[in-house]
C-alpha atoms as a PDB file:
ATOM      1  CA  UNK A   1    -237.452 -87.663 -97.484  1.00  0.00           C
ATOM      2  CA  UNK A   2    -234.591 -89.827 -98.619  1.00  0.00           C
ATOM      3  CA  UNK A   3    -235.132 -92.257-101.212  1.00  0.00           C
ATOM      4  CA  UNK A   4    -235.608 -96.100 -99.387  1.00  0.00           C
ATOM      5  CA  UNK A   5    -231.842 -98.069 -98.786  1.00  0.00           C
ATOM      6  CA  UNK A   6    -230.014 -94.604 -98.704  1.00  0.00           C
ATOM      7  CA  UNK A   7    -227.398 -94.778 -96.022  1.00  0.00           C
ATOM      8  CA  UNK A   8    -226.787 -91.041 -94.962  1.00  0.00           C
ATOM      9  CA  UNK A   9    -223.843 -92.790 -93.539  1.00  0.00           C
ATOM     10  CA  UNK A  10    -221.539 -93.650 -96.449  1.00  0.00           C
ATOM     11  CA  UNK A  11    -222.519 -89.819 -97.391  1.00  0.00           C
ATOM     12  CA  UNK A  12    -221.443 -88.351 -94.423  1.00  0.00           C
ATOM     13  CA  UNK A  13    -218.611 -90.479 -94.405  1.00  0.00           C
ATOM     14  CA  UNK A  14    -217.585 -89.364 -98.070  1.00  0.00           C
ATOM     15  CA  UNK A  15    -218.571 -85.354 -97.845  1.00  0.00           C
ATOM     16  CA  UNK A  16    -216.272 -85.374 -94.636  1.00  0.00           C
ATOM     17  CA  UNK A  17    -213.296 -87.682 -96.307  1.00  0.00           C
ATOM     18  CA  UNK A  18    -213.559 -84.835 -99.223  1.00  0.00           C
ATOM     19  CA  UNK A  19    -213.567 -81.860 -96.837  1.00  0.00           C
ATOM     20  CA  UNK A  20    -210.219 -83.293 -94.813  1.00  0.00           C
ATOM     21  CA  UNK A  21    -208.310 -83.323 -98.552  1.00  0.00           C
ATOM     22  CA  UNK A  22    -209.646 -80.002 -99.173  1.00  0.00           C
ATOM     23  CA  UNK A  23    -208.212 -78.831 -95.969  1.00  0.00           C
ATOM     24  CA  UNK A  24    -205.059 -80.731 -95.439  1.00  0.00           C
ATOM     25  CA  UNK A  25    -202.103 -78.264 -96.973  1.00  0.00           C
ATOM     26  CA  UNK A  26    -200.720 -79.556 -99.961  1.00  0.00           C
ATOM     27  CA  UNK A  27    -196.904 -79.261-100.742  1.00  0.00           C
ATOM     28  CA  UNK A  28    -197.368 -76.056-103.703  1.00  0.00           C
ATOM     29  CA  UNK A  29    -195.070 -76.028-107.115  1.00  0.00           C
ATOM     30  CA  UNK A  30    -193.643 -72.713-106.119  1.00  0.00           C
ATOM     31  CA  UNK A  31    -192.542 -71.160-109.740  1.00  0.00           C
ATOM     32  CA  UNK A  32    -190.455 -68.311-109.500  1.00  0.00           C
ATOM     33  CA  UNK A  33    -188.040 -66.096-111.754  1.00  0.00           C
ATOM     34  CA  UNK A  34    -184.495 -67.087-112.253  1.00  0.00           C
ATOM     35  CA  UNK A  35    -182.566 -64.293-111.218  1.00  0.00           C
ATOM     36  CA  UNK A  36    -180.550 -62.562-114.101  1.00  0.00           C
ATOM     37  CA  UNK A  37    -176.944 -63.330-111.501  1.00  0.00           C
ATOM     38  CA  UNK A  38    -177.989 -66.736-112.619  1.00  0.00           C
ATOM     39  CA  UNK A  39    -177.582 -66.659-115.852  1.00  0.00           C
ATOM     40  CA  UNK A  40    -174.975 -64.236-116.286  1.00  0.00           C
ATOM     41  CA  UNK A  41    -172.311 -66.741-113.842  1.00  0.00           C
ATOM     42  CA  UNK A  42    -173.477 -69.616-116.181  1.00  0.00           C
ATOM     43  CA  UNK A  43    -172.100 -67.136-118.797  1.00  0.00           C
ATOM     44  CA  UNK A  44    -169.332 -65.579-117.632  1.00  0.00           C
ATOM     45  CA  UNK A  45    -168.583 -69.607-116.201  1.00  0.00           C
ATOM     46  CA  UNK A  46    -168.099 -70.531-120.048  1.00  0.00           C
ATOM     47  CA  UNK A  47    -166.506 -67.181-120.891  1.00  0.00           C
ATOM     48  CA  UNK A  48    -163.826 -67.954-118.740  1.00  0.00           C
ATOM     49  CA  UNK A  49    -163.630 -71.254-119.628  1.00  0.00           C
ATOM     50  CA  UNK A  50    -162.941 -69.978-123.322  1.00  0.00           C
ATOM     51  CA  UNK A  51    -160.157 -67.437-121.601  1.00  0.00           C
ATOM     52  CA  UNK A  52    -158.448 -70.525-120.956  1.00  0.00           C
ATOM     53  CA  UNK A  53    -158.450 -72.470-123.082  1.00  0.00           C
ATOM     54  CA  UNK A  54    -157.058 -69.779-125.609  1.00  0.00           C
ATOM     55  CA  UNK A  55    -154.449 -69.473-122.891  1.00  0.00           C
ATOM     56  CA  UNK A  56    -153.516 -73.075-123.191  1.00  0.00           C
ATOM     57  CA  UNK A  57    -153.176 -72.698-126.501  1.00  0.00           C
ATOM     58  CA  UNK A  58    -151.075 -70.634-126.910  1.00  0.00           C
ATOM     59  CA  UNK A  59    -147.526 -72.114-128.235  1.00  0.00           C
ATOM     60  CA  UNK A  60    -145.393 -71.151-125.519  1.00  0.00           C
ATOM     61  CA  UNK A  61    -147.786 -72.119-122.648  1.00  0.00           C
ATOM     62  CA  UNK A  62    -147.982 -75.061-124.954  1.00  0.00           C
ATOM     63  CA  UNK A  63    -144.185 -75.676-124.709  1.00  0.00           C
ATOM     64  CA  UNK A  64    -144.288 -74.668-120.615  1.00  0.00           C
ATOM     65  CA  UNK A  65    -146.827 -77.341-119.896  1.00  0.00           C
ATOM     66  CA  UNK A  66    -144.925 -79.916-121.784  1.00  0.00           C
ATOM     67  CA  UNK A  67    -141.658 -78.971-119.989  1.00  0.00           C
ATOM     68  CA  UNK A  68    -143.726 -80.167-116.795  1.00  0.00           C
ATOM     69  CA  UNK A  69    -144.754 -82.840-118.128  1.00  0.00           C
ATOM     70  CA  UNK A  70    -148.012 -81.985-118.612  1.00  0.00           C
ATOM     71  CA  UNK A  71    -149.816 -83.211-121.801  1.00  0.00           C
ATOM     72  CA  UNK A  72    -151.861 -80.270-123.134  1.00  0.00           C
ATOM     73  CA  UNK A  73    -154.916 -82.495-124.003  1.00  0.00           C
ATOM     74  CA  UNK A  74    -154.888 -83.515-120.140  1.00  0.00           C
ATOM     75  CA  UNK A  75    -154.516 -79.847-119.304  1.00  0.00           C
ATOM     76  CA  UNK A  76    -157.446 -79.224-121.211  1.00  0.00           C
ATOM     77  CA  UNK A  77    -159.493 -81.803-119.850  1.00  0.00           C
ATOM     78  CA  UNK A  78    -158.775 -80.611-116.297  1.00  0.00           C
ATOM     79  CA  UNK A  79    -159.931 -77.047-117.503  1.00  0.00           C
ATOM     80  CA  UNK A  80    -163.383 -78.979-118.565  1.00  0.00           C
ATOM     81  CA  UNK A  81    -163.504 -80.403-115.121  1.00  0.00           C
ATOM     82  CA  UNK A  82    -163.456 -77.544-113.128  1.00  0.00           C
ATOM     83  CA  UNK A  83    -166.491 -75.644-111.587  1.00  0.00           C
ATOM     84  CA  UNK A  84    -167.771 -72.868-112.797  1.00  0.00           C
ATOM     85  CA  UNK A  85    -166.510 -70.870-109.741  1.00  0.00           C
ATOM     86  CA  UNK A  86    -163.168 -72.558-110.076  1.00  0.00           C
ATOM     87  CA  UNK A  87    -162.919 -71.436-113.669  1.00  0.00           C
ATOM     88  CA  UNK A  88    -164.006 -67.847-112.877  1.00  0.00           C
ATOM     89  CA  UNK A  89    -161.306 -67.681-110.181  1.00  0.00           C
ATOM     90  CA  UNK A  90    -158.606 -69.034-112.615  1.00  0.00           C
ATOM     91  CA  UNK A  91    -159.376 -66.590-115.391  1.00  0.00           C
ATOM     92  CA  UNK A  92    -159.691 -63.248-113.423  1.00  0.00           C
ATOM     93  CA  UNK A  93    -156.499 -64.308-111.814  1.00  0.00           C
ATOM     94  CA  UNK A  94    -154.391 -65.021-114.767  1.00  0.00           C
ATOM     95  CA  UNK A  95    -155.524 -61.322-115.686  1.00  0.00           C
ATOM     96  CA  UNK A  96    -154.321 -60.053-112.802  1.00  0.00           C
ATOM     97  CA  UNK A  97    -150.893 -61.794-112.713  1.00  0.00           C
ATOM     98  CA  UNK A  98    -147.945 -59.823-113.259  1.00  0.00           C
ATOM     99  CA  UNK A  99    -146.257 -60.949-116.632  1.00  0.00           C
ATOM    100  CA  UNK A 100    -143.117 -62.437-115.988  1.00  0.00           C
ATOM    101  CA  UNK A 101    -142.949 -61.161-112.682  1.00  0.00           C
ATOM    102  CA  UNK A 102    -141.785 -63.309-108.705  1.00  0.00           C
ATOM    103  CA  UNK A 103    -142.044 -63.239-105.616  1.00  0.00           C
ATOM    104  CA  UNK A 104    -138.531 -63.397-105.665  1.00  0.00           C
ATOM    105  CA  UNK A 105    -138.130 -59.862-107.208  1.00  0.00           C
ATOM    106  CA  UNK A 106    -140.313 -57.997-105.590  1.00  0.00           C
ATOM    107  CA  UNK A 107    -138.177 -58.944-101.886  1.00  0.00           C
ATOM    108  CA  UNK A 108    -134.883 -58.257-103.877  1.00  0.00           C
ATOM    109  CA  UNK A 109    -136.130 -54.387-105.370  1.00  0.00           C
ATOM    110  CA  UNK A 110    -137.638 -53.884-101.826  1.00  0.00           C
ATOM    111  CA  UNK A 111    -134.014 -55.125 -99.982  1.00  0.00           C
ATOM    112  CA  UNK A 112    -132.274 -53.061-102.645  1.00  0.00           C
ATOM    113  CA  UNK A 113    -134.333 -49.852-101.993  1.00  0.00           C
ATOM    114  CA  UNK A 114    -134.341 -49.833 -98.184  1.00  0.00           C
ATOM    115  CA  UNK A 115    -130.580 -50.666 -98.441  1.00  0.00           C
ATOM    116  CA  UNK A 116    -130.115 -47.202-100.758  1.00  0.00           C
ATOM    117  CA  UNK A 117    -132.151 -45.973 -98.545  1.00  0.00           C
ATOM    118  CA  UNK A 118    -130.206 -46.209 -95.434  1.00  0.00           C
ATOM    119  CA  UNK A 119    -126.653 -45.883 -97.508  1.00  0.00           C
ATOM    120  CA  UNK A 120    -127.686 -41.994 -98.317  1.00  0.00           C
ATOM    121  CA  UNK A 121    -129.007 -41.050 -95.296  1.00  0.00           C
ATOM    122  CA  UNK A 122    -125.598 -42.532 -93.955  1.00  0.00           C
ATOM    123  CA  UNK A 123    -123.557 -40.628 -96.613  1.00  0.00           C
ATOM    124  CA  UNK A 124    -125.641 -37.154 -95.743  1.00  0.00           C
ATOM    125  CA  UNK A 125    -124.345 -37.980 -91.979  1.00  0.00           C
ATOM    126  CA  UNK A 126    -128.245 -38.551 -90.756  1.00  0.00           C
ATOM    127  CA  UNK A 127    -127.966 -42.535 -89.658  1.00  0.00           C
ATOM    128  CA  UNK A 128    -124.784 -44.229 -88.989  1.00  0.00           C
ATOM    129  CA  UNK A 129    -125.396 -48.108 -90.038  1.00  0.00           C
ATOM    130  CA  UNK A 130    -122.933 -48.585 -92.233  1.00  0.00           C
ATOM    131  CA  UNK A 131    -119.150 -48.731 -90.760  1.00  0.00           C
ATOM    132  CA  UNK A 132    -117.539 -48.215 -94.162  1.00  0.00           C
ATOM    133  CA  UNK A 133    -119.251 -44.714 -95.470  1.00  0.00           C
ATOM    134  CA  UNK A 134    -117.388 -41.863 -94.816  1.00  0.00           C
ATOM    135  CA  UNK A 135    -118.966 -39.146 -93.150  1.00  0.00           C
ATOM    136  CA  UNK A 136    -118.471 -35.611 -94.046  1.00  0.00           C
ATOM    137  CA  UNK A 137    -119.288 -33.271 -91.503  1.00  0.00           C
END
């Protein structure tokens, strides 16, 4: 009972062109929270950004950085090109560095303490390493 000049081709053709789209898997817009990690290293990124910056400053990094030949305008700009995990690593280590202290004297106090070391147990006739102590016995 189809109306004269209908082609129940062109529909079948269509309902089954319409059923493969409906079928076929398309790629989903997956939406999802942003972690609160995310936004708190984007934070803490520019907090420790501003860390140094104050650092640099200060006069007498100021005057350091000049000594090196280091403009403190250029020593800014590097600052602004860092990454954020490059900044974060640079400001919890300046925290963390000893102020005014080396490498240098930390071997000397621990030469200098093993050396008293060894002088009084020489002197209290324990060890004998040294030639020129004494020993009472």
């Amino acid at each position: 009972m189809l109306p004269k000049g209908f082609k129940l081709k062109s529909v079948v053709v269509f309902m089954m062109t319409l059923m493969v789209m409906m079928a076929v898997p398309y790629q989903a817009a997956l939406a999802a929270l942003v972690p609160s990690e995310a936004t708190i290293e984007v934070r803490s990124a520019q907090e420790a950004r501003e860390v140094i910056h104050r650092l640099l400053a200060r006069e007498e990094v100021q005057s350091q950085l000049k000594l090196h030949g280091i403009a403190p305008a250029e020593a800014r700009a590097r600052v602004d090109s860092l990454s954020d995990a490059e900044a974060i690593e640079v400001a919890n280590h300046v925290d963390q560095l000893p102020a005014g202290g080396s490498t240098v004297g930390i071997i000397v106090g621990a030469i200098l303490l093993v050396f008293l070391v060894l002088l009084i147990t020489d002197l209290l006739g324990l060890t004998n390493v040294f030639p020129f102590v004494k020993k009472h016995r």
